[in-house]
PDB file of N, CA and C in Angstrom:
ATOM      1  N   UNK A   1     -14.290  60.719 -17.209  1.00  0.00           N
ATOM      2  CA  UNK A   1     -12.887  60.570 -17.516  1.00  0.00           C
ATOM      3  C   UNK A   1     -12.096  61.544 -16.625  1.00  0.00           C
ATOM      4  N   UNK A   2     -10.843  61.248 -15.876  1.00  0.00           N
ATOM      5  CA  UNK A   2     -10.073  61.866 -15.424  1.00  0.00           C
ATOM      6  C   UNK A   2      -9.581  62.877 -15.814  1.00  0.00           C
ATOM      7  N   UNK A   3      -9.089  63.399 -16.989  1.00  0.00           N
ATOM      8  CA  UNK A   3      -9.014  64.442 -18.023  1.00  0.00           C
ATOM      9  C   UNK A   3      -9.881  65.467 -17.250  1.00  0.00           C
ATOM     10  N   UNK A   4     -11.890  65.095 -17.807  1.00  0.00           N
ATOM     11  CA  UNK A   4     -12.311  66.055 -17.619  1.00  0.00           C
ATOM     12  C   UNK A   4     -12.671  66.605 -16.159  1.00  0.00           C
ATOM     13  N   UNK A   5     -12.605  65.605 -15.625  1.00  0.00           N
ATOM     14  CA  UNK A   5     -12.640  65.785 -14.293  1.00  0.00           C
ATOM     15  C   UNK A   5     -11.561  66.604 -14.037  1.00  0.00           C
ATOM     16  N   UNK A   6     -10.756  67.033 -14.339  1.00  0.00           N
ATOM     17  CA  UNK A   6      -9.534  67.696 -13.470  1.00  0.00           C
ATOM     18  C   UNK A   6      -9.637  69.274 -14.009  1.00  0.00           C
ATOM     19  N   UNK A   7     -10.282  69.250 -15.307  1.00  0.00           N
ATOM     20  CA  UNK A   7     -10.666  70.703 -15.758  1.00  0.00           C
ATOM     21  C   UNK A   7     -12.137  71.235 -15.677  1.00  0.00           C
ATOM     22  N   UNK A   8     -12.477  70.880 -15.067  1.00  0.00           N
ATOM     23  CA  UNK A   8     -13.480  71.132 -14.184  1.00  0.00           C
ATOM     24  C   UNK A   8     -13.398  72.043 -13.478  1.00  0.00           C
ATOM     25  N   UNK A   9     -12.124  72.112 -12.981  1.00  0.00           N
ATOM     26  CA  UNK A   9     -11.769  73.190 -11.718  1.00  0.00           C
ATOM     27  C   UNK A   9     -10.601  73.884 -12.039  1.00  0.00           C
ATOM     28  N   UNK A  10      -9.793  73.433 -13.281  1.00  0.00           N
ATOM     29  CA  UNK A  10      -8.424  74.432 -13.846  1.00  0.00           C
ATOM     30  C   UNK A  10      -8.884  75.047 -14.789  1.00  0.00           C
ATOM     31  N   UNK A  11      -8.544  75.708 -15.064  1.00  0.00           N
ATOM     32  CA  UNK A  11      -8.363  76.725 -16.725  1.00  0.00           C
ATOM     33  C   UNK A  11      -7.362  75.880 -17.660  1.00  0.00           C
ATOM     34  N   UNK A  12      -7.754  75.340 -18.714  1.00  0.00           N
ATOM     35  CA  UNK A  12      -7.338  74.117 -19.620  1.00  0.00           C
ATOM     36  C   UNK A  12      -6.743  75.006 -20.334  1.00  0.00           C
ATOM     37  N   UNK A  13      -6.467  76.491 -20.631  1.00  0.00           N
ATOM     38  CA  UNK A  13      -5.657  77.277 -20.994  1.00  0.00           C
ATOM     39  C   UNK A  13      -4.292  77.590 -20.502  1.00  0.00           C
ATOM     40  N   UNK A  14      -4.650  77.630 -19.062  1.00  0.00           N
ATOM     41  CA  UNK A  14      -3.503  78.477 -18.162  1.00  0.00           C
ATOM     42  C   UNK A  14      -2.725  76.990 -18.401  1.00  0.00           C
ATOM     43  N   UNK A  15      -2.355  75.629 -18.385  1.00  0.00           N
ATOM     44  CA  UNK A  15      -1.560  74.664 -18.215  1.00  0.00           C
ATOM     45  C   UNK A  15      -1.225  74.100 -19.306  1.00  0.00           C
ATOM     46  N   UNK A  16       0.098  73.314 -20.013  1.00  0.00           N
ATOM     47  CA  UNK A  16       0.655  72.486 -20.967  1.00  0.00           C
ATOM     48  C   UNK A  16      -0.134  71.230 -20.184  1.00  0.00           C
ATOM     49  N   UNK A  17      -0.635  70.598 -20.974  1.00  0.00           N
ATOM     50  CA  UNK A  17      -1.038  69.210 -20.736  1.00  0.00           C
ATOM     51  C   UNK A  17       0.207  67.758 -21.355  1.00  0.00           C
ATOM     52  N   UNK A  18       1.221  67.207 -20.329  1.00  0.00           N
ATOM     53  CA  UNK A  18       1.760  66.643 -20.652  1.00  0.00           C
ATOM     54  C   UNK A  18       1.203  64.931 -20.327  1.00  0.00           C
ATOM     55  N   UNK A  19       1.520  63.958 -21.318  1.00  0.00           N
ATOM     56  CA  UNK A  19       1.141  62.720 -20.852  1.00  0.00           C
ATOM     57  C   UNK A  19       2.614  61.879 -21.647  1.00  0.00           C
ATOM     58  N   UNK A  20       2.815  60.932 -20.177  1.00  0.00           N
ATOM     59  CA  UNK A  20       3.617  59.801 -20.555  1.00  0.00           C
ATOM     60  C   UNK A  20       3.270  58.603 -20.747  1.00  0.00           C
ATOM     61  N   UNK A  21       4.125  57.552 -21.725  1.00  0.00           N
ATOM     62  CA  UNK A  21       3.598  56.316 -21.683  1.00  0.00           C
ATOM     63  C   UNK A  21       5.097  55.879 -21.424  1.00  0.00           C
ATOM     64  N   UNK A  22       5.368  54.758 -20.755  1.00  0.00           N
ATOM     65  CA  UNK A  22       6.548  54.089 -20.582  1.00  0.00           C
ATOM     66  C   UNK A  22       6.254  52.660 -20.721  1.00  0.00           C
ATOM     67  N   UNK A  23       7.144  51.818 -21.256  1.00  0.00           N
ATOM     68  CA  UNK A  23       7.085  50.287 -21.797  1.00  0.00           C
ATOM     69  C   UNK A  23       5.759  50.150 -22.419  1.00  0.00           C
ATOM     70  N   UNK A  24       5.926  49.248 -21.946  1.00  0.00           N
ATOM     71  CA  UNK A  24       3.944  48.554 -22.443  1.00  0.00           C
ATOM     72  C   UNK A  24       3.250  49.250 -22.581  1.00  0.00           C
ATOM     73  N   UNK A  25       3.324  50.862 -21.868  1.00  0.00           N
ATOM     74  CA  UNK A  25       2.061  51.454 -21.480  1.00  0.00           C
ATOM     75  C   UNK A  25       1.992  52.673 -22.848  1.00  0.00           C
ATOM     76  N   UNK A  26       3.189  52.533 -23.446  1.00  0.00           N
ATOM     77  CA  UNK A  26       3.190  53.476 -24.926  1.00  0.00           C
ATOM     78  C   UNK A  26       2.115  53.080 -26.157  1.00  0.00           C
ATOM     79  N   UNK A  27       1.801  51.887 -26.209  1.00  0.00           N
ATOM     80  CA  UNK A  27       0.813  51.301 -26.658  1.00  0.00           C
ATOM     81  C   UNK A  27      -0.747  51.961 -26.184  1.00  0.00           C
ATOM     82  N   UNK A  28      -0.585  52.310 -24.652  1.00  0.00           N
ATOM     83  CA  UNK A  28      -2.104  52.075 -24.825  1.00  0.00           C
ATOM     84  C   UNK A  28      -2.268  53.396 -24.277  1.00  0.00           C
ATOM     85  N   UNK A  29      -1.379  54.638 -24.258  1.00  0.00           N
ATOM     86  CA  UNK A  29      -1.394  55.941 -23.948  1.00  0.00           C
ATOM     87  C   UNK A  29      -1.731  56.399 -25.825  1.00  0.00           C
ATOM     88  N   UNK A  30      -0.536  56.285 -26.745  1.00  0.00           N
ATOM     89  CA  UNK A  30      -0.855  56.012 -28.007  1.00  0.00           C
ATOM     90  C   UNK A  30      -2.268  55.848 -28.479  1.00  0.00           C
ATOM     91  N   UNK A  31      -3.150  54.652 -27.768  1.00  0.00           N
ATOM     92  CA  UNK A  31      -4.736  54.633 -28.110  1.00  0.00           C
ATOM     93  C   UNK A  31      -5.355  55.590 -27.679  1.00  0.00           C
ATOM     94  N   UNK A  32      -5.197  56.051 -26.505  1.00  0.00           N
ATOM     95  CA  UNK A  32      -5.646  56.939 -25.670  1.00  0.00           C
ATOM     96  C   UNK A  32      -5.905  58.412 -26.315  1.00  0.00           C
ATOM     97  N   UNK A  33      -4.848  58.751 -26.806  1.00  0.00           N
ATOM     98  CA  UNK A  33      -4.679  60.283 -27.070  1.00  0.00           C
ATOM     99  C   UNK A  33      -5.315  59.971 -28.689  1.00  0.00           C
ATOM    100  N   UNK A  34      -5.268  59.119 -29.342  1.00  0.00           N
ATOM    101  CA  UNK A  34      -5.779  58.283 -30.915  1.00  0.00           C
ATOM    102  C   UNK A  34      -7.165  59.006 -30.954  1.00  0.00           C
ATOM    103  N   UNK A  35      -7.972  58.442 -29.608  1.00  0.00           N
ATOM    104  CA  UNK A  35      -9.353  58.679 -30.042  1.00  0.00           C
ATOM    105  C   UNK A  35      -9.766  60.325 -29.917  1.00  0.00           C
ATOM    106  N   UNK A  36      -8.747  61.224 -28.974  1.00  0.00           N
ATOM    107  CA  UNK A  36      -8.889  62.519 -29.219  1.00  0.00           C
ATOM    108  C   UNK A  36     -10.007  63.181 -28.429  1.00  0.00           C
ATOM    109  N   UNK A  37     -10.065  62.308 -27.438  1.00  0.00           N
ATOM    110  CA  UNK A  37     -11.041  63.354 -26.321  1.00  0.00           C
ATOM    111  C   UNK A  37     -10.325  63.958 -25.015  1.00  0.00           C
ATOM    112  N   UNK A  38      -8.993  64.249 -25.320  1.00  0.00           N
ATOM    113  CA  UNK A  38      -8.733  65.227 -24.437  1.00  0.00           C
ATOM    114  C   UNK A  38      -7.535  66.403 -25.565  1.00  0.00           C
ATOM    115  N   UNK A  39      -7.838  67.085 -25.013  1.00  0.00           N
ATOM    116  CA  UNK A  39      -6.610  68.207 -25.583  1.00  0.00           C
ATOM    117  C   UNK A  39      -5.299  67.828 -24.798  1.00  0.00           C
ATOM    118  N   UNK A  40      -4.344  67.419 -25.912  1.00  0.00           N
ATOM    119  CA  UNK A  40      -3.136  66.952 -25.277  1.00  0.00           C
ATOM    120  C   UNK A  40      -1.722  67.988 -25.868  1.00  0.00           C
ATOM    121  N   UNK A  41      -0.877  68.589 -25.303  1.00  0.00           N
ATOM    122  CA  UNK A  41       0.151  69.779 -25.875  1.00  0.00           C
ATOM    123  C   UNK A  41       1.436  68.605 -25.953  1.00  0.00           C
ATOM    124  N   UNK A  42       1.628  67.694 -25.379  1.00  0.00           N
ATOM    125  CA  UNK A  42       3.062  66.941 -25.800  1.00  0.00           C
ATOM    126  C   UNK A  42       2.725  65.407 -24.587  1.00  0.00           C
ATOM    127  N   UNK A  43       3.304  64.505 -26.004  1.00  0.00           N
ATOM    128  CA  UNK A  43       3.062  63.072 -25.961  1.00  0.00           C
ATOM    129  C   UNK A  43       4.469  62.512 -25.590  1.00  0.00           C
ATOM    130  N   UNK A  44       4.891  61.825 -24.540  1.00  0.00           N
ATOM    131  CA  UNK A  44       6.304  61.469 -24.500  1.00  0.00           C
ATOM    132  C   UNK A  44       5.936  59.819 -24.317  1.00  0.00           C
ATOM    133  N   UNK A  45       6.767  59.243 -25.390  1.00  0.00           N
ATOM    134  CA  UNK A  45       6.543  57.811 -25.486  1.00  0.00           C
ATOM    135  C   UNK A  45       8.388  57.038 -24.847  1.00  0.00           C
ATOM    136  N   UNK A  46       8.199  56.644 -24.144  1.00  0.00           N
ATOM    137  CA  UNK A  46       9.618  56.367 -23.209  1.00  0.00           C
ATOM    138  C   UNK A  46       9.425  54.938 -23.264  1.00  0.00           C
ATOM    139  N   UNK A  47      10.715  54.713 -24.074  1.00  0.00           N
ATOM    140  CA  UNK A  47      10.571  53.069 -24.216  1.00  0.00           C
ATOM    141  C   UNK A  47      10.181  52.226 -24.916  1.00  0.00           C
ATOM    142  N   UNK A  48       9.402  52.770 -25.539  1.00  0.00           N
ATOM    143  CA  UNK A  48       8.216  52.043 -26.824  1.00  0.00           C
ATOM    144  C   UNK A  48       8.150  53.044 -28.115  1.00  0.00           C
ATOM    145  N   UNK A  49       7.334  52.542 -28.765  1.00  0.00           N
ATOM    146  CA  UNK A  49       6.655  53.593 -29.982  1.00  0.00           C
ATOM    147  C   UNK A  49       4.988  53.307 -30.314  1.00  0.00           C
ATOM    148  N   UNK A  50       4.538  53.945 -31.072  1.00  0.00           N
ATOM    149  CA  UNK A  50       3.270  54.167 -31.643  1.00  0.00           C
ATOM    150  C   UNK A  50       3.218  52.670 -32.207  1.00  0.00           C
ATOM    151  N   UNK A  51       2.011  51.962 -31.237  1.00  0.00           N
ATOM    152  CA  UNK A  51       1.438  51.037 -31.717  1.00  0.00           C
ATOM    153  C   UNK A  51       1.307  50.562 -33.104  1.00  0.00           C
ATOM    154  N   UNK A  52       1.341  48.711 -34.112  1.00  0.00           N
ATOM    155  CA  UNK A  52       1.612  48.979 -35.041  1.00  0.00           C
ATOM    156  C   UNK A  52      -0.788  49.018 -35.387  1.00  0.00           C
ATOM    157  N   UNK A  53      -0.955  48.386 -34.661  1.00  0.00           N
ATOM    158  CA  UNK A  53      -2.462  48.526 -34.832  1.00  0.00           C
ATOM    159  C   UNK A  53      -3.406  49.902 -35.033  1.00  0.00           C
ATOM    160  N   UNK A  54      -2.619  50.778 -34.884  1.00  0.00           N
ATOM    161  CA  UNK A  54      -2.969  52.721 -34.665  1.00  0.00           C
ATOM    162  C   UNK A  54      -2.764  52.721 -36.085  1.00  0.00           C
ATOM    163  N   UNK A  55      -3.876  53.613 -36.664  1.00  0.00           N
ATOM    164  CA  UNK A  55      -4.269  53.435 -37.991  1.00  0.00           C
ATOM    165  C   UNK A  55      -3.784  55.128 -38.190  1.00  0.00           C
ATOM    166  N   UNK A  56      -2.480  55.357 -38.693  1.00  0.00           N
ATOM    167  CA  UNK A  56      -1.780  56.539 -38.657  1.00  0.00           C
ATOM    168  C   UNK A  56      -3.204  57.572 -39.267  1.00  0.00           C
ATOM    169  N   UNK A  57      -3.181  56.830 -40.503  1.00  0.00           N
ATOM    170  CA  UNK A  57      -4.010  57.848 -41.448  1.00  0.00           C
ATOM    171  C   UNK A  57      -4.948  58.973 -41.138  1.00  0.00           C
ATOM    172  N   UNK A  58      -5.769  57.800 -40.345  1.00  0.00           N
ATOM    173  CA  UNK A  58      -7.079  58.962 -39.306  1.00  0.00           C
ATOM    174  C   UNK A  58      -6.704  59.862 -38.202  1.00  0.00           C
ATOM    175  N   UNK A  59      -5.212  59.275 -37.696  1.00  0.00           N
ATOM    176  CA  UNK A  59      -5.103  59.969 -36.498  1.00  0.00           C
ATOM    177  C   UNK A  59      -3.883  61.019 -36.341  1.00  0.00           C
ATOM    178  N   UNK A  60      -3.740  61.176 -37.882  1.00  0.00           N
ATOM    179  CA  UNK A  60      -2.527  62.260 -38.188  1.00  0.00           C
ATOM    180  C   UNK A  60      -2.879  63.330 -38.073  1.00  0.00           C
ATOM    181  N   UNK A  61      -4.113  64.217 -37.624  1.00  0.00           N
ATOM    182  CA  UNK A  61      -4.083  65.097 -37.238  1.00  0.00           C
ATOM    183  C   UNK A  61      -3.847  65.546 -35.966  1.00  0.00           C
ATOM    184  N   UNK A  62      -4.235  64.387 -34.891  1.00  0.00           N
ATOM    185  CA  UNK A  62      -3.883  64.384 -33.891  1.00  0.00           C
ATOM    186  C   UNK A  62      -2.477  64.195 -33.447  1.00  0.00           C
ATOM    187  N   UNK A  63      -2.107  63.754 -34.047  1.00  0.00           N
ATOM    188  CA  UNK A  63      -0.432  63.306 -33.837  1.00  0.00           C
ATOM    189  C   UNK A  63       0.320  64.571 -34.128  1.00  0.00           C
ATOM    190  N   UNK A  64       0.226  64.927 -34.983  1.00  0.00           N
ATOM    191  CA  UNK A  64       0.483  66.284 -35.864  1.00  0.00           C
ATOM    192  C   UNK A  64       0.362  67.304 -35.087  1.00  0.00           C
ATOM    193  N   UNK A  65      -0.212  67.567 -34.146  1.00  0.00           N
ATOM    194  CA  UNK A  65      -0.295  68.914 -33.414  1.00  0.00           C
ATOM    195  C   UNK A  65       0.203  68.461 -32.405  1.00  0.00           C
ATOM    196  N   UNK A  66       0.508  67.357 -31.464  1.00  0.00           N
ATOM    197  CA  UNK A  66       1.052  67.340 -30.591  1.00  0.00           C
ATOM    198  C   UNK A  66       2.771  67.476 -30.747  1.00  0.00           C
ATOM    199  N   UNK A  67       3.597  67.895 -29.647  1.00  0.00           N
ATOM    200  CA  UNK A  67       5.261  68.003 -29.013  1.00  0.00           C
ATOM    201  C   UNK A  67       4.667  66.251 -29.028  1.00  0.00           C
ATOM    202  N   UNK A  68       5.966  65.235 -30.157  1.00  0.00           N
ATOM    203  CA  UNK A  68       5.589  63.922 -29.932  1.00  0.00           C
ATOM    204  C   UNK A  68       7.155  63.583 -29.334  1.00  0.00           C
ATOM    205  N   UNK A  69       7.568  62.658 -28.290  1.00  0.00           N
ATOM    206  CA  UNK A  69       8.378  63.229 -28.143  1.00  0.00           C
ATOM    207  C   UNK A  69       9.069  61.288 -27.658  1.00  0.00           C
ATOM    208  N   UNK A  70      10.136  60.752 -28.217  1.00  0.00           N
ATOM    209  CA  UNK A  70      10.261  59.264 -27.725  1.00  0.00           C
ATOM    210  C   UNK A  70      11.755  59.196 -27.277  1.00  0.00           C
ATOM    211  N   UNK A  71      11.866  58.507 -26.304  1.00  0.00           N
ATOM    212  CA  UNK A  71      12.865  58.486 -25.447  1.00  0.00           C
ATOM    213  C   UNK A  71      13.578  56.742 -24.930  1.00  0.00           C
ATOM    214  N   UNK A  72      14.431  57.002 -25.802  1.00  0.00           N
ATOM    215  CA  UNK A  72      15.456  55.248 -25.386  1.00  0.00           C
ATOM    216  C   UNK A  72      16.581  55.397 -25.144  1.00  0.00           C
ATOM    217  N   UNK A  73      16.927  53.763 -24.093  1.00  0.00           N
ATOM    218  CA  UNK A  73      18.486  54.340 -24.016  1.00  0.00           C
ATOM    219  C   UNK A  73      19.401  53.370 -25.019  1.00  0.00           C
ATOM    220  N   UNK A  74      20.624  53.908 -24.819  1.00  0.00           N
ATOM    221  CA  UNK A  74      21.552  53.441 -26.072  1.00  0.00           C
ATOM    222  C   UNK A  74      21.984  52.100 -26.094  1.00  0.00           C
ATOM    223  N   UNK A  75      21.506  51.094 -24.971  1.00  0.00           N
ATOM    224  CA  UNK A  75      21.464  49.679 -24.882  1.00  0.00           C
ATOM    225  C   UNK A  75      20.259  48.698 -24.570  1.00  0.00           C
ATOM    226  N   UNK A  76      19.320  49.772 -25.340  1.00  0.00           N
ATOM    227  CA  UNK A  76      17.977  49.301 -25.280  1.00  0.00           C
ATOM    228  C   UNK A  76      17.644  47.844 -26.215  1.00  0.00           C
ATOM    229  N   UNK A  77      17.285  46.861 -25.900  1.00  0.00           N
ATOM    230  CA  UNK A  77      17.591  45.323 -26.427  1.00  0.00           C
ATOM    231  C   UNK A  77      16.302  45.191 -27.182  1.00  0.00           C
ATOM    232  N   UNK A  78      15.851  46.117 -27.010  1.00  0.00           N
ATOM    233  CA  UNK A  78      14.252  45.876 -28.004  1.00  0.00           C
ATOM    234  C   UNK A  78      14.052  46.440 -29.411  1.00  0.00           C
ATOM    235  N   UNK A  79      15.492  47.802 -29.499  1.00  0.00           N
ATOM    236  CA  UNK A  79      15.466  48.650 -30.920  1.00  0.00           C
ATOM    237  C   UNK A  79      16.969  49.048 -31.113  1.00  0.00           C
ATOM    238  N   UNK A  80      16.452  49.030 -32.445  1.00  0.00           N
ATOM    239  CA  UNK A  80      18.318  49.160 -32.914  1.00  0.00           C
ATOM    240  C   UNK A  80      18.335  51.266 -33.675  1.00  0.00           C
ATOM    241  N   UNK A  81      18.963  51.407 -34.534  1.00  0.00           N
ATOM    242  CA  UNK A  81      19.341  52.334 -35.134  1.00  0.00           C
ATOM    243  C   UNK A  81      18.552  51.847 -36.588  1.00  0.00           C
ATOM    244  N   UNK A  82      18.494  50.819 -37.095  1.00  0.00           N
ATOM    245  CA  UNK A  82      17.525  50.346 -37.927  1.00  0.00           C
ATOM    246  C   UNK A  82      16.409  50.685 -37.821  1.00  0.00           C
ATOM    247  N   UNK A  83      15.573  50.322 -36.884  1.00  0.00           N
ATOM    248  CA  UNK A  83      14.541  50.300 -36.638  1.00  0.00           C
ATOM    249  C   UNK A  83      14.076  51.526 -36.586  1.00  0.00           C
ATOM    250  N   UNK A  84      14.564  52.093 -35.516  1.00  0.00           N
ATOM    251  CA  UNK A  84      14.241  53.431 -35.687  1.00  0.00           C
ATOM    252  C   UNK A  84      14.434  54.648 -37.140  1.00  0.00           C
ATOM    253  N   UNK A  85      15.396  53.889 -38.106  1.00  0.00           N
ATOM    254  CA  UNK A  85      14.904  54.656 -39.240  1.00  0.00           C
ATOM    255  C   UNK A  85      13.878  54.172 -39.855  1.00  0.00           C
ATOM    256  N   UNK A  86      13.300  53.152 -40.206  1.00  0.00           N
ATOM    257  CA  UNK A  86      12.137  52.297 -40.663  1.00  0.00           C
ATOM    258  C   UNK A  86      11.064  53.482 -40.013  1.00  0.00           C
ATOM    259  N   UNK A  87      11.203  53.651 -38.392  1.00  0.00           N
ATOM    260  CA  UNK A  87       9.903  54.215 -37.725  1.00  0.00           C
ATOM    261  C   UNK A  87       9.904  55.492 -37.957  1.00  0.00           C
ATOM    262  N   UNK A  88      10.893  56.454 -38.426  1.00  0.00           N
ATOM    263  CA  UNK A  88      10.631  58.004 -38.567  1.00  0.00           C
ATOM    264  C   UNK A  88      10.630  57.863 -40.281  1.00  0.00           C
ATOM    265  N   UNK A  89      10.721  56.738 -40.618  1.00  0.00           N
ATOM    266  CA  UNK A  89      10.105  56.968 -42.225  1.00  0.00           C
ATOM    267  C   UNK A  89       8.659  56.821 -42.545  1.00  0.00           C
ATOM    268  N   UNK A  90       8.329  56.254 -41.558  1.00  0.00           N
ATOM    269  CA  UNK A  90       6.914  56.000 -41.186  1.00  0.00           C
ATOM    270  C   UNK A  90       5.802  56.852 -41.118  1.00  0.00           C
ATOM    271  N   UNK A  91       6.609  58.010 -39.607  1.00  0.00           N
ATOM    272  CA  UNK A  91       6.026  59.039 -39.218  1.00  0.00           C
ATOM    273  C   UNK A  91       6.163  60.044 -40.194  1.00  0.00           C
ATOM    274  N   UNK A  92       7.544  60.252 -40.850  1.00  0.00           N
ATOM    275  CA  UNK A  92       7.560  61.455 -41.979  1.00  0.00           C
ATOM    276  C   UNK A  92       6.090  61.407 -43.210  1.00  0.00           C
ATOM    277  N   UNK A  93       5.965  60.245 -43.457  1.00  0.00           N
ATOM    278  CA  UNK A  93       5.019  60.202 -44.168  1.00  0.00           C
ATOM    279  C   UNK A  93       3.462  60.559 -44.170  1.00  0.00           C
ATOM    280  N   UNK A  94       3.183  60.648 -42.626  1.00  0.00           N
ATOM    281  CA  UNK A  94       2.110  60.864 -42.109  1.00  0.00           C
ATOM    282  C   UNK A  94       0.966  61.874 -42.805  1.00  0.00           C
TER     283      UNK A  94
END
């Protein structure tokens, strides 16, 4: 895995490990960081949100320690102000 390959040769201390997902790809960055084989310090989901197939329950610890961090713009045609309270009632619950 690329991950470990790259700390191989850094100090996984000395650096913030940031990862983005944008559109489509929030879905499957979301799986990614889910299964928890890399140490991740902040998750930025741009465009999308947390998959509805991601089974919060198991993976709230992981979620939970990461900077989670989601980013839309204000004429985004895919989410309203609704929606997005539905989705941080979601996450509060975690």
């Amino acid at each position: 895995m690329l991950y470990h390959r790259i700390f191989e040769n850094v100090n996984r201390q000395s650096v913030k490990v940031w990862v983005l997902g944008f559109s489509q790809g929030t879905a499957t960055v979301s799986r990614w960081v889910s299964r928890g084989m890399a140490d991740i310090d902040h998750l930025v989901l741009w465009g999308g949100f947390l998959p509805p197939d991601l089974d919060l329950a198991a993976t709230r610890n992981i979620f939970h320690k990461l900077g989670l961090i989601f980013v839309f713009g204000k004429n985004d045609a895919f989410t309203n102000q609704e929606i997005w309270k539905r989705r941080a009632e979601t996450l509060a619950g975690m």
